[in-house]
Structures are given as structure tokens and as C-alpha cells.
PDB file of N, CA and C in Angstrom:
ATOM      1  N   UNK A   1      68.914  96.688 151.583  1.00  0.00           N
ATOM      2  CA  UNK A   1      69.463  95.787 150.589  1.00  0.00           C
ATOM      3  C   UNK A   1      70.785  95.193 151.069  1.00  0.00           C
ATOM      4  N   UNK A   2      71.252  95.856 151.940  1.00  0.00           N
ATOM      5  CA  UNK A   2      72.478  95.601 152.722  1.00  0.00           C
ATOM      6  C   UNK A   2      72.314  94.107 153.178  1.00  0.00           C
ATOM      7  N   UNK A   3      71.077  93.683 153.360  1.00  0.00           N
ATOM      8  CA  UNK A   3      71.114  92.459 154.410  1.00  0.00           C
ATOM      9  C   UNK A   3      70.865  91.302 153.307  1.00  0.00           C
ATOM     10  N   UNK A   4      71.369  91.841 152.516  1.00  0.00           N
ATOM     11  CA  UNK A   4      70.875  90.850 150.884  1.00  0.00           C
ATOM     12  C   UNK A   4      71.717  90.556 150.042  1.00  0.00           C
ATOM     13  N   UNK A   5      73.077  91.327 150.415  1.00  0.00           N
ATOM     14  CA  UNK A   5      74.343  90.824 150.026  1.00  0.00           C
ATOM     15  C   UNK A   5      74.675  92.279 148.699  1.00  0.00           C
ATOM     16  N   UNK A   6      73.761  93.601 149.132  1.00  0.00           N
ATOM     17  CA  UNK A   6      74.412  94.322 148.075  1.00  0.00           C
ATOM     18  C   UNK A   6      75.103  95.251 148.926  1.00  0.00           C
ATOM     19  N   UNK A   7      75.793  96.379 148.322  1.00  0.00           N
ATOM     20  CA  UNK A   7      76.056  97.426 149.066  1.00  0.00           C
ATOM     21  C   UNK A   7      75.549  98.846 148.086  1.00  0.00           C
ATOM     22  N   UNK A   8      75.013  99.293 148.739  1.00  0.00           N
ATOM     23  CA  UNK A   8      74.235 100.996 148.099  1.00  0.00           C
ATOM     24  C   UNK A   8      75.239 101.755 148.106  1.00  0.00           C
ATOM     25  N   UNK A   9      75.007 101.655 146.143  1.00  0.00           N
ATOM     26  CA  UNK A   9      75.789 102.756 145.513  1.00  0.00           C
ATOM     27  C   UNK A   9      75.397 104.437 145.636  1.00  0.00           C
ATOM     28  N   UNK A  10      73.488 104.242 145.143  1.00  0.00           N
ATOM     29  CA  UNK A  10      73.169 105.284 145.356  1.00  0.00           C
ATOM     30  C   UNK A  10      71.596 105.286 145.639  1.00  0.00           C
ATOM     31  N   UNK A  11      70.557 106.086 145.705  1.00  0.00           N
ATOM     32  CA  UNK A  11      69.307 106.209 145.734  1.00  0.00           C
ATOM     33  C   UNK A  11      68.659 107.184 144.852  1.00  0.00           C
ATOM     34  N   UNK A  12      68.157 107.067 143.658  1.00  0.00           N
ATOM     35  CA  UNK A  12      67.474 108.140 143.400  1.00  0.00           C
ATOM     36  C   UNK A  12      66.058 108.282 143.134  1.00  0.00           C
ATOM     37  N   UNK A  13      65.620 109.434 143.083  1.00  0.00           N
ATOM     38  CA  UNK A  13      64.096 109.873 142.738  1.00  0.00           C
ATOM     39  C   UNK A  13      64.005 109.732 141.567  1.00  0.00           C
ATOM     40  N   UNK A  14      63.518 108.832 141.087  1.00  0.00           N
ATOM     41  CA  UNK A  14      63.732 109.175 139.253  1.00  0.00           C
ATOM     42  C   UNK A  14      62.371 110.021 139.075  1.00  0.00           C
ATOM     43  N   UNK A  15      61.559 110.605 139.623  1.00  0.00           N
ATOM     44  CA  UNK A  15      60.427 111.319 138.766  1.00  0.00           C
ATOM     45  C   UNK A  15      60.057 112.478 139.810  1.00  0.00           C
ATOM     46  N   UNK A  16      61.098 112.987 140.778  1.00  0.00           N
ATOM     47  CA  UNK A  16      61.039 113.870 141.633  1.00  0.00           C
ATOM     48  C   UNK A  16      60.247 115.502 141.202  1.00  0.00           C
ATOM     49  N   UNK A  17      61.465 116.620 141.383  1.00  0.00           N
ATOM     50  CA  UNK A  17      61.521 117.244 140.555  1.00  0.00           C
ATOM     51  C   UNK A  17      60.440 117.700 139.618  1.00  0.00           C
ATOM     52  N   UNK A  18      60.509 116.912 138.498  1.00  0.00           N
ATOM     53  CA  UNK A  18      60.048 117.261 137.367  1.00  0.00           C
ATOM     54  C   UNK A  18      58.536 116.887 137.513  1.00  0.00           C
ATOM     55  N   UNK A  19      58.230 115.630 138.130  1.00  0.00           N
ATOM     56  CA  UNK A  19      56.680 115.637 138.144  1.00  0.00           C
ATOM     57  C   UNK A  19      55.681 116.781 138.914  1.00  0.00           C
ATOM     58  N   UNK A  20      56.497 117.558 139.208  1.00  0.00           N
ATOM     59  CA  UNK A  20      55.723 118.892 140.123  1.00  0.00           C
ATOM     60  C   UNK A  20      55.379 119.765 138.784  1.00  0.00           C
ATOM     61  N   UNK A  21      56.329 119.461 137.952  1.00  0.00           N
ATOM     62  CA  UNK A  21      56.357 120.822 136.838  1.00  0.00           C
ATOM     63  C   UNK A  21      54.918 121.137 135.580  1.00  0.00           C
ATOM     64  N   UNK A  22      54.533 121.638 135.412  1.00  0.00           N
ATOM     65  CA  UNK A  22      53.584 121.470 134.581  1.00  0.00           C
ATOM     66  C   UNK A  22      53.679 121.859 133.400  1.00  0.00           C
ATOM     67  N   UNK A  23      53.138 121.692 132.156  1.00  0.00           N
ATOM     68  CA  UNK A  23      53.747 121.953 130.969  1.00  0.00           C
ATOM     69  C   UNK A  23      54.132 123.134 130.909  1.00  0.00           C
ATOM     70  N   UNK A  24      53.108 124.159 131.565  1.00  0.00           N
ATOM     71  CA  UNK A  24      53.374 125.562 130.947  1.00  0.00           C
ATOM     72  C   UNK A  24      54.629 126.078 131.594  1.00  0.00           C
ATOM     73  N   UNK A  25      55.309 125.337 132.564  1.00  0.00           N
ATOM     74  CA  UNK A  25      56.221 125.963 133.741  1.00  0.00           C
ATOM     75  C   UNK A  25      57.519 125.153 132.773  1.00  0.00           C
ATOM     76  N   UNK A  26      57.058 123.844 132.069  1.00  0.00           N
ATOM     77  CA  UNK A  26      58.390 123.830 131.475  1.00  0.00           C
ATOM     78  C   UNK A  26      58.566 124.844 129.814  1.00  0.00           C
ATOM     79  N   UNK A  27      57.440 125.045 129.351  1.00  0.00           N
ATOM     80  CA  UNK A  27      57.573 126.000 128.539  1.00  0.00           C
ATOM     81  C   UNK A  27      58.139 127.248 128.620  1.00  0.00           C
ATOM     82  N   UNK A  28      57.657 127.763 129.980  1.00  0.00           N
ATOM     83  CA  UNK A  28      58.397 129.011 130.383  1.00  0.00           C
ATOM     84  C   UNK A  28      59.934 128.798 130.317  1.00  0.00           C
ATOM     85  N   UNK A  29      60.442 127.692 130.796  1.00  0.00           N
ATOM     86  CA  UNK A  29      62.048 127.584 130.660  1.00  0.00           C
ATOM     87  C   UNK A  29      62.750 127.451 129.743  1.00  0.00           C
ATOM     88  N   UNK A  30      61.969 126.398 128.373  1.00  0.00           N
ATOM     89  CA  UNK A  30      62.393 126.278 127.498  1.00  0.00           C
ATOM     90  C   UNK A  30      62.419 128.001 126.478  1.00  0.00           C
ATOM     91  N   UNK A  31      61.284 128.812 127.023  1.00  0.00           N
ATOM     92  CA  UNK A  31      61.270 129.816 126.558  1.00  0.00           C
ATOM     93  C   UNK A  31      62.303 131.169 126.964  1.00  0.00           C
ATOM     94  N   UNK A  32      62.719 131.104 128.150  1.00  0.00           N
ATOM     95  CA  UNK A  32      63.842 131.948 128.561  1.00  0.00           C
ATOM     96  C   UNK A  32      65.193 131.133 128.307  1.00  0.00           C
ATOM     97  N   UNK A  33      65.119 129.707 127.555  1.00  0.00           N
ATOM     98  CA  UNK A  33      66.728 129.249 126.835  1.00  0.00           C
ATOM     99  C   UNK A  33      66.996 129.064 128.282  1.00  0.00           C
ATOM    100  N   UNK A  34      66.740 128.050 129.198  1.00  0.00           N
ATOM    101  CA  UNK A  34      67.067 127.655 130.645  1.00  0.00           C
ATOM    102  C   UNK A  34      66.808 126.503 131.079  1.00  0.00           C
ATOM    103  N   UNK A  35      66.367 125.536 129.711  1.00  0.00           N
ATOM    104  CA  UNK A  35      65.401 124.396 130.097  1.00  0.00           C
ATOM    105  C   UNK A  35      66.636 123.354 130.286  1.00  0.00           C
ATOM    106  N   UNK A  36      67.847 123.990 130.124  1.00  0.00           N
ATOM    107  CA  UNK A  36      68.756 122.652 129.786  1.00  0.00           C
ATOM    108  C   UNK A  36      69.433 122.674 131.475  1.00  0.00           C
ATOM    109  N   UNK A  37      69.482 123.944 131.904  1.00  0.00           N
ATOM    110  CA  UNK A  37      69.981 124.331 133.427  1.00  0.00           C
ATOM    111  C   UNK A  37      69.021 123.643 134.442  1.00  0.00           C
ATOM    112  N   UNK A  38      67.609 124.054 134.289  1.00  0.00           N
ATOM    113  CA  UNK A  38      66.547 123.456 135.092  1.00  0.00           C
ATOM    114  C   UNK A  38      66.714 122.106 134.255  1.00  0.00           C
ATOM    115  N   UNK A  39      66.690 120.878 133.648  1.00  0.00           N
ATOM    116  CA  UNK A  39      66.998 119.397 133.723  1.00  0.00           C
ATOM    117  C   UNK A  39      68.535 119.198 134.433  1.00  0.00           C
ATOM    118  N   UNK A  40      69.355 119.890 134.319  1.00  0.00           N
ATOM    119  CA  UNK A  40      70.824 119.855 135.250  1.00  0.00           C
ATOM    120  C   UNK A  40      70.146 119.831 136.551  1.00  0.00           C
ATOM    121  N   UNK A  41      69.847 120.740 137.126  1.00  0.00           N
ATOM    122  CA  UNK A  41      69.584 121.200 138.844  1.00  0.00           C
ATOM    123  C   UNK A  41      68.628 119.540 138.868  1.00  0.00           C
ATOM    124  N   UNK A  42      67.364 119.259 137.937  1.00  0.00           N
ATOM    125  CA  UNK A  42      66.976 118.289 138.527  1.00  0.00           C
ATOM    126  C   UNK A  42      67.639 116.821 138.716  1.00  0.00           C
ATOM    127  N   UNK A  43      68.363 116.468 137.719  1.00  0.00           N
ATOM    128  CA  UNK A  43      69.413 115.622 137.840  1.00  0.00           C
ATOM    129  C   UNK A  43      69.884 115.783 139.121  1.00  0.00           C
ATOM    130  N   UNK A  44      70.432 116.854 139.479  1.00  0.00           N
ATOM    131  CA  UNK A  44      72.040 116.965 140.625  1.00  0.00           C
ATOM    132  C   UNK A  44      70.945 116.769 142.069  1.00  0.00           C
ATOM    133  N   UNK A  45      69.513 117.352 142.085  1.00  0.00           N
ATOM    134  CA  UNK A  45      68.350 116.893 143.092  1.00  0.00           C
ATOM    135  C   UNK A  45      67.804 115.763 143.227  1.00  0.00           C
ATOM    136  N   UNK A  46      68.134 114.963 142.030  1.00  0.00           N
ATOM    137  CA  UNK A  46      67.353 113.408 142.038  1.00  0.00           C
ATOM    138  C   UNK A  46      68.206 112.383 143.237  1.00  0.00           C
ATOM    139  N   UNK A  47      69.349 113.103 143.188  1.00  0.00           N
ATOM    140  CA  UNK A  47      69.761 112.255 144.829  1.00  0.00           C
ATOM    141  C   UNK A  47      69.643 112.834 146.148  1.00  0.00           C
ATOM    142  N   UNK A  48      69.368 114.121 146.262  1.00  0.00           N
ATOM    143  CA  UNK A  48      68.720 114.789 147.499  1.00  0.00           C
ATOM    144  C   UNK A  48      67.865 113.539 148.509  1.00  0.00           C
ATOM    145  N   UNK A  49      68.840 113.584 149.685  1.00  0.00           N
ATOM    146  CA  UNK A  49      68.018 112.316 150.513  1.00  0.00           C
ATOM    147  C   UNK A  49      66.626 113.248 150.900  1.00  0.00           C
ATOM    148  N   UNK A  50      66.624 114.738 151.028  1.00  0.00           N
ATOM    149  CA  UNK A  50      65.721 115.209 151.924  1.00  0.00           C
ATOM    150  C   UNK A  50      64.488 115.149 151.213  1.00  0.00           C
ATOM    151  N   UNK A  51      64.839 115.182 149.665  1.00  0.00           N
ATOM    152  CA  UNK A  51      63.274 115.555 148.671  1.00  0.00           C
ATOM    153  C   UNK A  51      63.142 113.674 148.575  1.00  0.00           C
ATOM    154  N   UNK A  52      63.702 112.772 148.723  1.00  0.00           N
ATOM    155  CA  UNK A  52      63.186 111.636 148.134  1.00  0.00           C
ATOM    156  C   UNK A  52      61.954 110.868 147.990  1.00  0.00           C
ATOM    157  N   UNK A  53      61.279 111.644 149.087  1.00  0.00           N
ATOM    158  CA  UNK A  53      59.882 111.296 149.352  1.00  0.00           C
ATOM    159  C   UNK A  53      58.449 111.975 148.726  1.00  0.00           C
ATOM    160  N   UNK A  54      58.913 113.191 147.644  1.00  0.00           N
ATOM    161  CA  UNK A  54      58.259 113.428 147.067  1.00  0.00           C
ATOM    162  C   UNK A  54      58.385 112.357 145.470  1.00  0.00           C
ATOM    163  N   UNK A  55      59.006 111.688 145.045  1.00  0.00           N
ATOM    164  CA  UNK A  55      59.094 111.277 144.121  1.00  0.00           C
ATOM    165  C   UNK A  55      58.384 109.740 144.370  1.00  0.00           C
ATOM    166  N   UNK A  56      57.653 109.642 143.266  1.00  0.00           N
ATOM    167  CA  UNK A  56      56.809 108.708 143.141  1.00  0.00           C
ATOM    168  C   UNK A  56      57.511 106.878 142.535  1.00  0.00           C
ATOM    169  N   UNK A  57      58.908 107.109 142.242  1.00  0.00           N
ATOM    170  CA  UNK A  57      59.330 106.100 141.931  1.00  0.00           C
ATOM    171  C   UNK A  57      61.034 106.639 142.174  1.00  0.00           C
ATOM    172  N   UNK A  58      61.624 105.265 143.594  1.00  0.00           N
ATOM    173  CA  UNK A  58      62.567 105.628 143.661  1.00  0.00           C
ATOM    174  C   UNK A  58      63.713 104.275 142.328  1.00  0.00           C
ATOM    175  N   UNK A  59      64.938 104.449 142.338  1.00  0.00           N
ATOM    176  CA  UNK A  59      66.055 103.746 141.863  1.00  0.00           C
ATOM    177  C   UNK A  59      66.755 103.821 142.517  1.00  0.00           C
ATOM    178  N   UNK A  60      67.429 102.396 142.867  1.00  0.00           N
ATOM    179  CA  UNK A  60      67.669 101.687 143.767  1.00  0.00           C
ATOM    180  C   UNK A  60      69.301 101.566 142.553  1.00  0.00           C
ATOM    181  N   UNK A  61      70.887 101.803 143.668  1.00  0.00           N
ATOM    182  CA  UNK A  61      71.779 101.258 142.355  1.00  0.00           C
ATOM    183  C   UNK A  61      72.639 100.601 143.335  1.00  0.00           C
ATOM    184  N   UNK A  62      73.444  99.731 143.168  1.00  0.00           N
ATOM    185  CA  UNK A  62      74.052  99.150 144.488  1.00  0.00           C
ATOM    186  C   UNK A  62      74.399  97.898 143.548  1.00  0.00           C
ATOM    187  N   UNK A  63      75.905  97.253 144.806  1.00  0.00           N
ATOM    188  CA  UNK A  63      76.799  96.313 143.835  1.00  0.00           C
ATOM    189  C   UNK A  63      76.780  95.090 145.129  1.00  0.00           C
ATOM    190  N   UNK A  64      76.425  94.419 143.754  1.00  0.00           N
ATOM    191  CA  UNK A  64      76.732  92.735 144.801  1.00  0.00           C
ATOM    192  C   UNK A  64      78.234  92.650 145.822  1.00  0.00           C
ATOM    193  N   UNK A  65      77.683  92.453 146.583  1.00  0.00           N
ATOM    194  CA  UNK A  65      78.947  91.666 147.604  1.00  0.00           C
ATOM    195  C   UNK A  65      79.783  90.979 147.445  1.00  0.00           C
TER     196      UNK A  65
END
């Protein structure tokens, strides 16, 4: 995007993470009172350059030139 007159703010996975999870795996968290820690960790992973390629839709954030 660089060559387009923006500069990259950031990159993220928006559906990383969590699309692995399956209901019952988020039930389990919500059930040990942890579901709010596991959506934190996935947040703070949605910019992980190394996982970005598991996520099926990236976001793109970056400021005009």
C-alpha cells in the first residue's frame, strides 16, 4: 500500500484466533469465568505477523501520505 501513497499503521487478522474455536471450546471458557481473558489474548494475537495467515480475512489500517 506503500506504493499508493499510504503508510501501514497496522495489519490485522480479524477472524484469526477465534475461528479455530468451536462452540463447545468457547463454552468451556465462558464456563471457567475466562472467556473475557481468552477474547484479550485474541485481540493482543490479531496482530501476530507469524499467525496472520491462518486468518481468513485480513484489516488493512494505514494513513494517507
Amino acid at each position: 500500500m506503500e506504493q499508493h501513497g499510504f503508510d501501514t499503521v497496522n495489519l490485522i487478522g480479524s477472524s484469526s484466533l477465534g475461528a479455530m474455536l468451536t462452540a463447545e471450546q468457547q463454552q468451556y471458557w465462558k464456563e471457567r469465568g475466562e472467556y473475557e481473558e481468552l477474547i484479550q489474548f485474541m485481540i493482543e494475537k490479531a496482530e501476530d505477523p507469524t499467525i496472520l495467515g491462518i486468518s481468513s480475512h485480513l484489516l488493512y489500517i494505514g494513513t494517507k501520505k
